[in-house]
Every structure is written in C-alpha cells, then in structure tokens.
N, C-alpha and C. Protein backbone atom coordinates (compact mmCIF):
# COMPACT_ATOMS: atom_id res chain seq x y z
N UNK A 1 88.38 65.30 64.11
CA UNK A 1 88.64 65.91 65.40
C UNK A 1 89.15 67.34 65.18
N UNK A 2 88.64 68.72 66.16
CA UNK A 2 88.80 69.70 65.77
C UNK A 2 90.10 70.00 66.58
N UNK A 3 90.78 70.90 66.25
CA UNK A 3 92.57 71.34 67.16
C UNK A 3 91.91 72.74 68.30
N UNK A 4 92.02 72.95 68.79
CA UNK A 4 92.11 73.71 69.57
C UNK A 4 92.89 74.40 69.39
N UNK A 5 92.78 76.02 69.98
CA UNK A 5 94.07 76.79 70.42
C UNK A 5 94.19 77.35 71.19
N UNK A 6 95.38 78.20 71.62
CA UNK A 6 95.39 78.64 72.91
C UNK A 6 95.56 80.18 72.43
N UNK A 7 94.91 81.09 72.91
CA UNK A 7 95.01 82.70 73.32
C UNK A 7 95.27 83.03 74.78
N UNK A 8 96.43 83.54 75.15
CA UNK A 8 96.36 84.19 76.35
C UNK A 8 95.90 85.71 76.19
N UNK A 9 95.09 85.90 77.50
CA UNK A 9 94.72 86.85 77.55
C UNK A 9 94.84 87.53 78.97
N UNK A 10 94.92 88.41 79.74
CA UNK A 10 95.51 89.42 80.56
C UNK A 10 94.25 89.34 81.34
N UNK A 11 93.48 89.35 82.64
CA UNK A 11 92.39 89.74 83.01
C UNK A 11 93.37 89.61 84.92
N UNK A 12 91.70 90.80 85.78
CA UNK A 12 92.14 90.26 87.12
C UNK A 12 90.62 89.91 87.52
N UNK A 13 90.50 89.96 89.09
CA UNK A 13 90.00 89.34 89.82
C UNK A 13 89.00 90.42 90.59
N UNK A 14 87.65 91.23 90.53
CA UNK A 14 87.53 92.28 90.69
C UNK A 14 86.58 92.08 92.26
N UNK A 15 86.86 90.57 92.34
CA UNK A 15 85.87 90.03 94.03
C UNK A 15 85.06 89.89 93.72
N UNK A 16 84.57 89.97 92.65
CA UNK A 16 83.08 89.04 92.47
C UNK A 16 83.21 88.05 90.81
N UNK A 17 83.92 88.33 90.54
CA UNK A 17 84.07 87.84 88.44
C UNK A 17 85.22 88.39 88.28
N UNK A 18 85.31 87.54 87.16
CA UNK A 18 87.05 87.82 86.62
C UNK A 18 86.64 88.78 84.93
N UNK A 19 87.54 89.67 85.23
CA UNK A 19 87.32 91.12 84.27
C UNK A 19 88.55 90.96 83.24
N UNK A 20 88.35 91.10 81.78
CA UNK A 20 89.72 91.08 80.86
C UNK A 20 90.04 91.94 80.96
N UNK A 21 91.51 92.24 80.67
CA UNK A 21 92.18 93.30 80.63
C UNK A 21 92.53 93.33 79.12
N UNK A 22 92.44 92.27 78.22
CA UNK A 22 92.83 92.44 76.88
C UNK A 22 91.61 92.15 75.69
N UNK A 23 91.40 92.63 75.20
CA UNK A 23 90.31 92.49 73.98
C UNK A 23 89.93 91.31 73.72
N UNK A 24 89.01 90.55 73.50
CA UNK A 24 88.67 89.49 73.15
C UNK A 24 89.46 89.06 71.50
N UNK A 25 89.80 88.15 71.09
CA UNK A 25 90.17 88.36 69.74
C UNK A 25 88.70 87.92 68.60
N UNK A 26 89.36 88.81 67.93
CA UNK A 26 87.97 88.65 66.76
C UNK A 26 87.13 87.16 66.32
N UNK A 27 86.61 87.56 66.35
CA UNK A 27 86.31 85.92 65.55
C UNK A 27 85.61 84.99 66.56
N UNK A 28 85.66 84.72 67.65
CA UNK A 28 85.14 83.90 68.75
C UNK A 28 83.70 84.69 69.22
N UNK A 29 83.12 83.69 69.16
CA UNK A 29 80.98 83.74 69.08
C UNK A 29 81.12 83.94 70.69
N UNK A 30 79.87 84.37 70.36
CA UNK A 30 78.84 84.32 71.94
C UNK A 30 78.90 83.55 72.56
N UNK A 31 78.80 83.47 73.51
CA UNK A 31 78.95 81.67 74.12
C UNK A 31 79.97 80.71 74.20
N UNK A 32 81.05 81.16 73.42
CA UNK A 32 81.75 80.19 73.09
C UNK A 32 82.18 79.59 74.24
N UNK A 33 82.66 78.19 74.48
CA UNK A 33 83.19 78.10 75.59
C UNK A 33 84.79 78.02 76.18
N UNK A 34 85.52 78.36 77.05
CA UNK A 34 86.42 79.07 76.85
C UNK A 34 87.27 78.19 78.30
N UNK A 35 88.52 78.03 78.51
CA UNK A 35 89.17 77.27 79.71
C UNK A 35 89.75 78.74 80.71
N UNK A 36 89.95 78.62 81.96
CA UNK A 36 90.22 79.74 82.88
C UNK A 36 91.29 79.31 83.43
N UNK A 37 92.72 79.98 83.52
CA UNK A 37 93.61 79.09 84.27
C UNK A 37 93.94 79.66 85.25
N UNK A 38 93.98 80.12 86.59
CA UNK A 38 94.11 81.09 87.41
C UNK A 38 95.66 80.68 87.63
N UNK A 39 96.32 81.51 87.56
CA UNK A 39 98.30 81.71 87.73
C UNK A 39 98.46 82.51 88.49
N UNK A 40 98.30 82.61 89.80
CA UNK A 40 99.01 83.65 90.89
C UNK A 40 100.20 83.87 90.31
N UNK A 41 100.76 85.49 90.09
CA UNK A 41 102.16 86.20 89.35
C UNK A 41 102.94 86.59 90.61
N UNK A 42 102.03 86.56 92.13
CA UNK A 42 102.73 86.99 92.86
C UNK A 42 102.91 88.75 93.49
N UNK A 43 103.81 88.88 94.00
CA UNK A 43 103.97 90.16 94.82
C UNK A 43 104.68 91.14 93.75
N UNK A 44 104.49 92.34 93.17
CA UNK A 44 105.70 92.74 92.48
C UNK A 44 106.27 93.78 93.34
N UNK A 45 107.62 93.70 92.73
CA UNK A 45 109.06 93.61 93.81
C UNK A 45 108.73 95.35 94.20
N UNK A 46 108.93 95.91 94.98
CA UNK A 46 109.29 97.31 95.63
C UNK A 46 110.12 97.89 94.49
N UNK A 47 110.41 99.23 94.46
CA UNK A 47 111.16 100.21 94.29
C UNK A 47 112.66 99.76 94.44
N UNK A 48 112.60 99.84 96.24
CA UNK A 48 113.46 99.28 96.43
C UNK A 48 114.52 98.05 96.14
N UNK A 49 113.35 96.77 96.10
CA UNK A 49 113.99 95.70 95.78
C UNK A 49 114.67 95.75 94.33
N UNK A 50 113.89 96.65 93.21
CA UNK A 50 114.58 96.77 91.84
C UNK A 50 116.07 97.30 92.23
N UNK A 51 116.14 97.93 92.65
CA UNK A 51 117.34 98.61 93.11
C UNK A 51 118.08 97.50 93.56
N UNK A 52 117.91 96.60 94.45
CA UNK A 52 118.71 96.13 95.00
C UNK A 52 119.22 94.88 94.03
N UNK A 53 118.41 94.46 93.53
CA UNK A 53 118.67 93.28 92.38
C UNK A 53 119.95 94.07 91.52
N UNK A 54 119.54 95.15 91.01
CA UNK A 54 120.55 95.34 89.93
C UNK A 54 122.29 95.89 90.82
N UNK A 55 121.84 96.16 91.31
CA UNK A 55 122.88 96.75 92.33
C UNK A 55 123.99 95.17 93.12
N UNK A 56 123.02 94.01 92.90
CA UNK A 56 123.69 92.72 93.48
C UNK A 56 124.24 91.99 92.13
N UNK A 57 123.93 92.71 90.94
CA UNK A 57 124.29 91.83 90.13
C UNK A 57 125.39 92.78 89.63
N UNK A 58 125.92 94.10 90.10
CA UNK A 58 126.75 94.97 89.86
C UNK A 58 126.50 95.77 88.45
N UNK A 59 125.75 95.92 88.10
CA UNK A 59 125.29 96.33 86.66
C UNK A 59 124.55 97.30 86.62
N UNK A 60 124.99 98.41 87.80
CA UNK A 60 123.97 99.57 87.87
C UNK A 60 124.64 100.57 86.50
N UNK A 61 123.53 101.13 86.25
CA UNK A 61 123.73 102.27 84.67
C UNK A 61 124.67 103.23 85.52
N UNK A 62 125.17 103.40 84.29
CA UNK A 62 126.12 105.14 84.36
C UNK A 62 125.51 106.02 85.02
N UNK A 63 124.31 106.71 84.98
CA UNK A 63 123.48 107.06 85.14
C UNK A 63 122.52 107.70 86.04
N UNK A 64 122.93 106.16 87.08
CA UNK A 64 121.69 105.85 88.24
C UNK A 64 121.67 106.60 89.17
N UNK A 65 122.80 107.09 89.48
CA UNK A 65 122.36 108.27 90.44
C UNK A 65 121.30 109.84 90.60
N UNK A 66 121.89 109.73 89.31
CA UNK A 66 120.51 110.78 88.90
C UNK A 66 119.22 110.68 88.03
N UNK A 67 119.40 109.30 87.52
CA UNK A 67 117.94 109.03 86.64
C UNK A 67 117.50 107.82 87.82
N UNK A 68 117.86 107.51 88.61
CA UNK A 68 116.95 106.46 89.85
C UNK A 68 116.06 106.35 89.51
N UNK A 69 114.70 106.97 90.00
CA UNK A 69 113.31 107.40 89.42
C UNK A 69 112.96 106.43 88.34
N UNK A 70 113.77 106.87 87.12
CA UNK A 70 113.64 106.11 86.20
C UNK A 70 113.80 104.77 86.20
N UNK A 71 114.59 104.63 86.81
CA UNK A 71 115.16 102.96 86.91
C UNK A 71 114.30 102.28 87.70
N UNK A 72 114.11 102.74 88.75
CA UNK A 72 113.48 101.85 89.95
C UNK A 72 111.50 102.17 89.66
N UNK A 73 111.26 103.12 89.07
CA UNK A 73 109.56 103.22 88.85
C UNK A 73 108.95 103.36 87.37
N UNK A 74 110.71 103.87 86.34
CA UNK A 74 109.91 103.80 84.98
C UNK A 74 109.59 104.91 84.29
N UNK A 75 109.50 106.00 85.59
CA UNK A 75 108.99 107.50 84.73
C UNK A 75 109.98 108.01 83.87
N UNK A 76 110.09 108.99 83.40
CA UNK A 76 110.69 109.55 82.30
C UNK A 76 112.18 109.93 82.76
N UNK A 77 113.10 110.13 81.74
CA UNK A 77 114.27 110.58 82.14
C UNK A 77 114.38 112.00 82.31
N UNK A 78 115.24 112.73 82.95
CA UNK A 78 115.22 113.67 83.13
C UNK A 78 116.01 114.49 81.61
C-alpha cells in the first residue's frame, strides 16, 4: 500500500477554475491526480478593525501614533 501526502498549496477562485497561487512542487507528473479542499478564510478584518483588536487588548506600540499606517496596512515605517 502506497502513503500518501499532503502539500498545501495557496490558489483562488477566478469564476470559472480554480488558479494556484503557489508553484506546483517538483516532482508530481501530468495528470497526476490530486484532492481539492475548498476552506472559506473568510472576510479580512478592515484597517480599522486591526486597530481596534490591538487597542482592546491594550498592547498598542510606542509608536502608533505616528507609524499607524504601518500597523494597521503594513507599509513601511517612516
């Protein structure tokens, strides 16, 4: 009996076929046949709501007043 394994891989939903977002890994043939697990991840949270999470858990950075931006979207620090 052969083992199986599992690769996750990253893909979305483009309305007609489902598109990878991550490289196939080497080694797996043409054809091969392959399992699809569809996992709704959901809504991701606002700007806002980042803000508000960290702000409820009292653990806002030194910082935040003037690197916000950063905190709540990620871009660069000033």
């Amino acid at each position: 009996m052969q083992r199986s394994t599992m690769t996750v891989l990253n893909a979305h939903f483009d309305g007609q076929q489902i598109v990878l977002d991550d490289p196939m890994p080497k080694g797996v043939p043409a054809n091969a046949r392959v399992r699809v697990l569809i996992e709704d991840e959901g809504p991701k949270p606002s700007s806002l709501e980042k803000i508000a999470k960290m702000a409820v858990r009292g653990k806002l950075p030194r910082d935040f007043s003037m690197q916000h931006k950063h905190y709540a979207k990620g871009t660069g620090r000033r």
